[in-house]
N, C-alpha and C. Protein backbone atom coordinates (compact mmCIF):
# COMPACT_ATOMS: atom_id res chain seq x y z
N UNK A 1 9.58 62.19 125.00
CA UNK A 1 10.36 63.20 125.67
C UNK A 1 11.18 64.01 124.67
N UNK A 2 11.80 63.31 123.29
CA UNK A 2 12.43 64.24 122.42
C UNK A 2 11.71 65.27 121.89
N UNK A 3 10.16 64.68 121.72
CA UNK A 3 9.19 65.69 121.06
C UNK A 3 9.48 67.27 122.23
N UNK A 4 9.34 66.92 123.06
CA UNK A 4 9.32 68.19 124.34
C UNK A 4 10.22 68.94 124.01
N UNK A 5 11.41 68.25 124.12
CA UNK A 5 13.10 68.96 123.74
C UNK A 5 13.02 69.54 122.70
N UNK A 6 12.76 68.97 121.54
CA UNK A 6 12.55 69.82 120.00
C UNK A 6 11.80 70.92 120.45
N UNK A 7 10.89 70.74 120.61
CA UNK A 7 9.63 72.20 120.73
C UNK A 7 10.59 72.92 121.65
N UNK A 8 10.87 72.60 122.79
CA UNK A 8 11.17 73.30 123.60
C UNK A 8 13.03 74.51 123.14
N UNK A 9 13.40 73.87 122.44
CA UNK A 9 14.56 74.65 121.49
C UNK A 9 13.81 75.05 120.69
N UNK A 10 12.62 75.16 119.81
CA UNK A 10 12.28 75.71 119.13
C UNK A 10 11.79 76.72 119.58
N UNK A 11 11.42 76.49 120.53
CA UNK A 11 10.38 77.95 121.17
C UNK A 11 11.79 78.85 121.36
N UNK A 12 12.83 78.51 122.09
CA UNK A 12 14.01 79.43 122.20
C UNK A 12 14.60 79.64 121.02
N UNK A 13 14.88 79.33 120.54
CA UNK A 13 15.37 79.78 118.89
C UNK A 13 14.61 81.05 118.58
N UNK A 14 13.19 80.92 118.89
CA UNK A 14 12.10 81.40 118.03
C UNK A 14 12.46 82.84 119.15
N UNK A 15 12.25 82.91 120.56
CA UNK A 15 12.18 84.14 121.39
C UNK A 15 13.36 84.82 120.76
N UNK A 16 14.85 84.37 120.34
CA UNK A 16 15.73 84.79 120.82
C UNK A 16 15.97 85.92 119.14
N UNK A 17 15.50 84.80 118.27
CA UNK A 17 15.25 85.71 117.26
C UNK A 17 14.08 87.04 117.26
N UNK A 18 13.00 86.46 117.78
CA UNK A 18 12.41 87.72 118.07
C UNK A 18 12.93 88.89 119.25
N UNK A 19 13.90 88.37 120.01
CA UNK A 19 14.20 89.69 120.63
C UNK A 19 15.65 90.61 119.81
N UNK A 20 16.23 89.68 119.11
CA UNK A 20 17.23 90.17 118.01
C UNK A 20 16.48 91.35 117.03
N UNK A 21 15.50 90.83 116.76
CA UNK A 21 14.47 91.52 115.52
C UNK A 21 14.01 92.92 116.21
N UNK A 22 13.21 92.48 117.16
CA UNK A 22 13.07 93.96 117.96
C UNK A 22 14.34 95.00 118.36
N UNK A 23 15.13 93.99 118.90
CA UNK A 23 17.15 95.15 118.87
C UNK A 23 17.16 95.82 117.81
N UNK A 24 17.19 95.17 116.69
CA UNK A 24 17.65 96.02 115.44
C UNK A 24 16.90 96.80 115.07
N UNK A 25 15.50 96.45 115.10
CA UNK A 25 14.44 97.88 114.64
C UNK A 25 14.85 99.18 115.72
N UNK A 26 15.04 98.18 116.83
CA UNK A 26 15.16 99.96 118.19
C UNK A 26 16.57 100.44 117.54
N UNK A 27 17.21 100.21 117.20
CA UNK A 27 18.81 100.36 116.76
C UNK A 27 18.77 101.09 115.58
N UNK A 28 18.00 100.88 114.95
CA UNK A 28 17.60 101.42 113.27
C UNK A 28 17.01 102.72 113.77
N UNK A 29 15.95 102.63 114.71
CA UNK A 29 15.13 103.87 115.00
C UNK A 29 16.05 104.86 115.62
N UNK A 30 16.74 104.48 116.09
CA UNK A 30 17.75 105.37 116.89
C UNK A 30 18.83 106.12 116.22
N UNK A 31 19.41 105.32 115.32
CA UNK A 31 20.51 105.97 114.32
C UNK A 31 20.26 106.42 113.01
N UNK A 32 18.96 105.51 112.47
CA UNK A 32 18.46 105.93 110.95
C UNK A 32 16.56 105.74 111.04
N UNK A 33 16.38 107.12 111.51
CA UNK A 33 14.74 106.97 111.80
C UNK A 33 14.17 107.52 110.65
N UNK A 34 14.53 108.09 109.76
CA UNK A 34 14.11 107.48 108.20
C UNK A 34 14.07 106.64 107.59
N UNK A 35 14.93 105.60 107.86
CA UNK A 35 15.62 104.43 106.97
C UNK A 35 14.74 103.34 107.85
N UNK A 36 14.34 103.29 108.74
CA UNK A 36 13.65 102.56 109.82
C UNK A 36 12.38 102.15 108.81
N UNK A 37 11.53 102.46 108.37
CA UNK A 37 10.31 102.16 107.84
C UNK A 37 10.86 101.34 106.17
N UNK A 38 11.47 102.06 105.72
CA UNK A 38 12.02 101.01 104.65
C UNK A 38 13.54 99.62 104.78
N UNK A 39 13.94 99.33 105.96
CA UNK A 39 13.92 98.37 106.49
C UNK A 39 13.96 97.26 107.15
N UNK A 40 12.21 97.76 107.49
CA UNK A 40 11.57 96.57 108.37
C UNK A 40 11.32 95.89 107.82
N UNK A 41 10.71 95.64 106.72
CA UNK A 41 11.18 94.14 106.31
C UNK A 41 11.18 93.21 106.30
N UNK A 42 12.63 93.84 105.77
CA UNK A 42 13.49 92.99 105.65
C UNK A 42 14.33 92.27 107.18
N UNK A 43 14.23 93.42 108.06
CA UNK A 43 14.31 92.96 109.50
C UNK A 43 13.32 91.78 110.18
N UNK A 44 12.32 91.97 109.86
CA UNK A 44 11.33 91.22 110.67
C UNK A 44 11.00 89.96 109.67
N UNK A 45 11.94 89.55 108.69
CA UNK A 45 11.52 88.28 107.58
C UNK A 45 13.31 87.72 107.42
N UNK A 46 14.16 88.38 108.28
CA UNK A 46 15.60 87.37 108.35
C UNK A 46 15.62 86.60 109.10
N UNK A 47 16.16 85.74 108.71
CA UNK A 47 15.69 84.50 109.49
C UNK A 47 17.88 84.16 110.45
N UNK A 48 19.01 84.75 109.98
CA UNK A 48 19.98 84.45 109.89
C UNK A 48 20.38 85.06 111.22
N UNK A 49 20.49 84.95 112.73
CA UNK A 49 21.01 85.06 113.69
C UNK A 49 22.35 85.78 113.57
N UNK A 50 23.30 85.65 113.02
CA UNK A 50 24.38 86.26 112.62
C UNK A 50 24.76 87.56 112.09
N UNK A 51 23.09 87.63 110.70
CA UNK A 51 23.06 88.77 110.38
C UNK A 51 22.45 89.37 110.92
N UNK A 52 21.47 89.60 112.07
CA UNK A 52 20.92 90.45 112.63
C UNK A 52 21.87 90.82 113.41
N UNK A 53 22.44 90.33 114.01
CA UNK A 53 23.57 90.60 115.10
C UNK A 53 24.58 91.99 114.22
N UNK A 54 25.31 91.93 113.50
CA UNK A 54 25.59 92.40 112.21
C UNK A 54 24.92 93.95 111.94
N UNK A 55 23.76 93.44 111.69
CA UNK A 55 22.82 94.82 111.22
C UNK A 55 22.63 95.38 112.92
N UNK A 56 22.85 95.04 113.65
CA UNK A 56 22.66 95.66 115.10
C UNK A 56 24.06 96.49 115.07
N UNK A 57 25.46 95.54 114.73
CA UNK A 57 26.46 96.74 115.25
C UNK A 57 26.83 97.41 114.25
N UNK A 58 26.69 97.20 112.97
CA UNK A 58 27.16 98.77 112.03
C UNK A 58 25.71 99.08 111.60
N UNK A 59 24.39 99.39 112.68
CA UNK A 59 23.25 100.32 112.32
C UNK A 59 24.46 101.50 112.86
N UNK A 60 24.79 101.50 114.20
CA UNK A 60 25.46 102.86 114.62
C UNK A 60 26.97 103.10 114.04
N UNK A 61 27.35 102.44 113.16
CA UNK A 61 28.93 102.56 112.61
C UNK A 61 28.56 103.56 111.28
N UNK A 62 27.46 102.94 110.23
CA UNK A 62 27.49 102.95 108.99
C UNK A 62 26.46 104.22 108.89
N UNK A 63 26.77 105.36 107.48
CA UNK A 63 25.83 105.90 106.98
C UNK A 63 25.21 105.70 106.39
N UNK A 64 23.62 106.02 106.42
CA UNK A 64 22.20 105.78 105.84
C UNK A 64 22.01 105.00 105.01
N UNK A 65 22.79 105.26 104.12
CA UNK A 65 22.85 104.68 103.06
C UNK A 65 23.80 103.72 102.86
N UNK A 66 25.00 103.72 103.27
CA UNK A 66 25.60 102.58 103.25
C UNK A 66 25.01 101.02 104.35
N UNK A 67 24.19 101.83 105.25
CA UNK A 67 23.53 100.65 105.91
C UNK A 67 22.39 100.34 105.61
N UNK A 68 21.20 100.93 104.28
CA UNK A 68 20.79 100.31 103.60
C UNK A 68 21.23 99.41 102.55
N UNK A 69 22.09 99.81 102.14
CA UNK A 69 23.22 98.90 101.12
C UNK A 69 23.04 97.39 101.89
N UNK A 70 23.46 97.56 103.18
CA UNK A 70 24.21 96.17 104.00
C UNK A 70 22.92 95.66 103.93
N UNK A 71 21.46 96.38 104.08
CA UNK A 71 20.53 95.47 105.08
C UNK A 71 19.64 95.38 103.30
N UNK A 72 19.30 95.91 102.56
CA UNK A 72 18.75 95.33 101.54
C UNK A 72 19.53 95.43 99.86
N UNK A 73 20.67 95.34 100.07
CA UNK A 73 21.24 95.48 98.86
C UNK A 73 21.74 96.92 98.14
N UNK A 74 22.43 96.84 97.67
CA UNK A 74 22.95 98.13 96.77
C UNK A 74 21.93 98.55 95.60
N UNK A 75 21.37 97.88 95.14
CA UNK A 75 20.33 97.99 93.87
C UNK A 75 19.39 98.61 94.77
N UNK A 76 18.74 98.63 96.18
CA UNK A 76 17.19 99.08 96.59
C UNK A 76 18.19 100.56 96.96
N UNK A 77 19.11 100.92 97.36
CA UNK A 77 19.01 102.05 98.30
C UNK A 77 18.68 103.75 97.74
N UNK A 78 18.12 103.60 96.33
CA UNK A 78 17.84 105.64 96.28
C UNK A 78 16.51 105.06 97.04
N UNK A 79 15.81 103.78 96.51
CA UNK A 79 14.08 104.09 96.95
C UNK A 79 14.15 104.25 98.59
N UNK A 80 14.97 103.91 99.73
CA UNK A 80 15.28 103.44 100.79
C UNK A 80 15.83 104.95 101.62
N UNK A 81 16.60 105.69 100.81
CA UNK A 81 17.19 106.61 101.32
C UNK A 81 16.78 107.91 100.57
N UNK A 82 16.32 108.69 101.26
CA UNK A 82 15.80 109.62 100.42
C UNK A 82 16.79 110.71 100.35
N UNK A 83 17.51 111.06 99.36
CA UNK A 83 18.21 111.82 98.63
C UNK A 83 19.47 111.37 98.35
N UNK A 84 19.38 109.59 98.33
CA UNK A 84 20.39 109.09 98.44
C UNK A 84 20.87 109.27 96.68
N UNK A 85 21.99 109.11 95.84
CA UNK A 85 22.31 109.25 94.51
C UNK A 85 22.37 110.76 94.14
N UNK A 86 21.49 112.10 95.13
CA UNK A 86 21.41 113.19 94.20
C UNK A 86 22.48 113.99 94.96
N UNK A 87 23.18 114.88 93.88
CA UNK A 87 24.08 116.06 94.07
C UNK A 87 23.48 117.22 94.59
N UNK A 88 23.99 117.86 95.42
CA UNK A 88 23.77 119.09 96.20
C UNK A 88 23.03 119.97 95.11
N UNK A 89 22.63 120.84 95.57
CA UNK A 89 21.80 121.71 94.42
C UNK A 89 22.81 123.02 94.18
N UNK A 90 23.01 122.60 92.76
CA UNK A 90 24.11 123.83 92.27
C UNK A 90 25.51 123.01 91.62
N UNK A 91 25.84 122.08 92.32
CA UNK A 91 26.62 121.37 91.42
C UNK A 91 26.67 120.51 90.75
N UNK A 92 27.53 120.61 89.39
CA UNK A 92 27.56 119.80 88.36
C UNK A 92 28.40 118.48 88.35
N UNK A 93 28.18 117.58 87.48
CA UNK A 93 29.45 116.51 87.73
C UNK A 93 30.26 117.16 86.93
N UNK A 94 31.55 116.76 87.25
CA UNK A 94 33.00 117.13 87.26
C UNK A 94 33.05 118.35 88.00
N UNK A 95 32.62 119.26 88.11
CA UNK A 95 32.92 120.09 88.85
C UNK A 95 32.81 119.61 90.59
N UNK A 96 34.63 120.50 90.91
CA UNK A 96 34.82 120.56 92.07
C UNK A 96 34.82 121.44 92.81
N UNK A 97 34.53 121.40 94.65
CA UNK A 97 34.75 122.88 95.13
C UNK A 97 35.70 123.54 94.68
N UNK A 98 35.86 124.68 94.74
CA UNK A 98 37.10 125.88 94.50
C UNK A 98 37.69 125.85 92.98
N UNK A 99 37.05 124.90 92.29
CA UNK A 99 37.76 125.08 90.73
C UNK A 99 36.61 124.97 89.68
């Protein structure tokens, strides 16, 4: 009968993460539908209940790029965000508006 019980929490463990996994991709698609394809993933290979939960409520808090930061690190996000690192076209570093 324990064998039943184990499986049987496992199978719920297992749905509840897969319906977490699907939240956050619809959540990603909704607020960052660029950022959506670079990442899935990393979405669909977390295994941490907590952090998906997480990547569900600052997908709609955080910008593009700062919520690639959260969901694969600070080192992946120019490949992740596309035009993420580059300056407007026309300005230089140190230079500021109006001076």
């Amino acid at each position: 009968m324990n064998d039943f019980n184990d499986g049987v929490d496992a199978a719920v463990r297992q749905g509840r993460m897969d319906g977490l996994r699907l939240a956050c991709g619809d959540v990603v698609r909704e607020y960052h539908p660029r950022l959506a394809k670079a990442v899935q993933d990393a979405i669909e290979s977390e295994g941490d209940e907590k952090r998906l939960i997480q990547w569900i409520v600052e997908a709609g808090r955080k910008r593009p790029a700062d919520f690639a930061a959260l969901v694969l690190g600070p080192g992946r996000v120019r490949r992740a965000v596309p035009g993420a690192g580059r300056r407007p076209a026309g300005q230089k570093l140190g230079v500021t508006a109006g001076g």
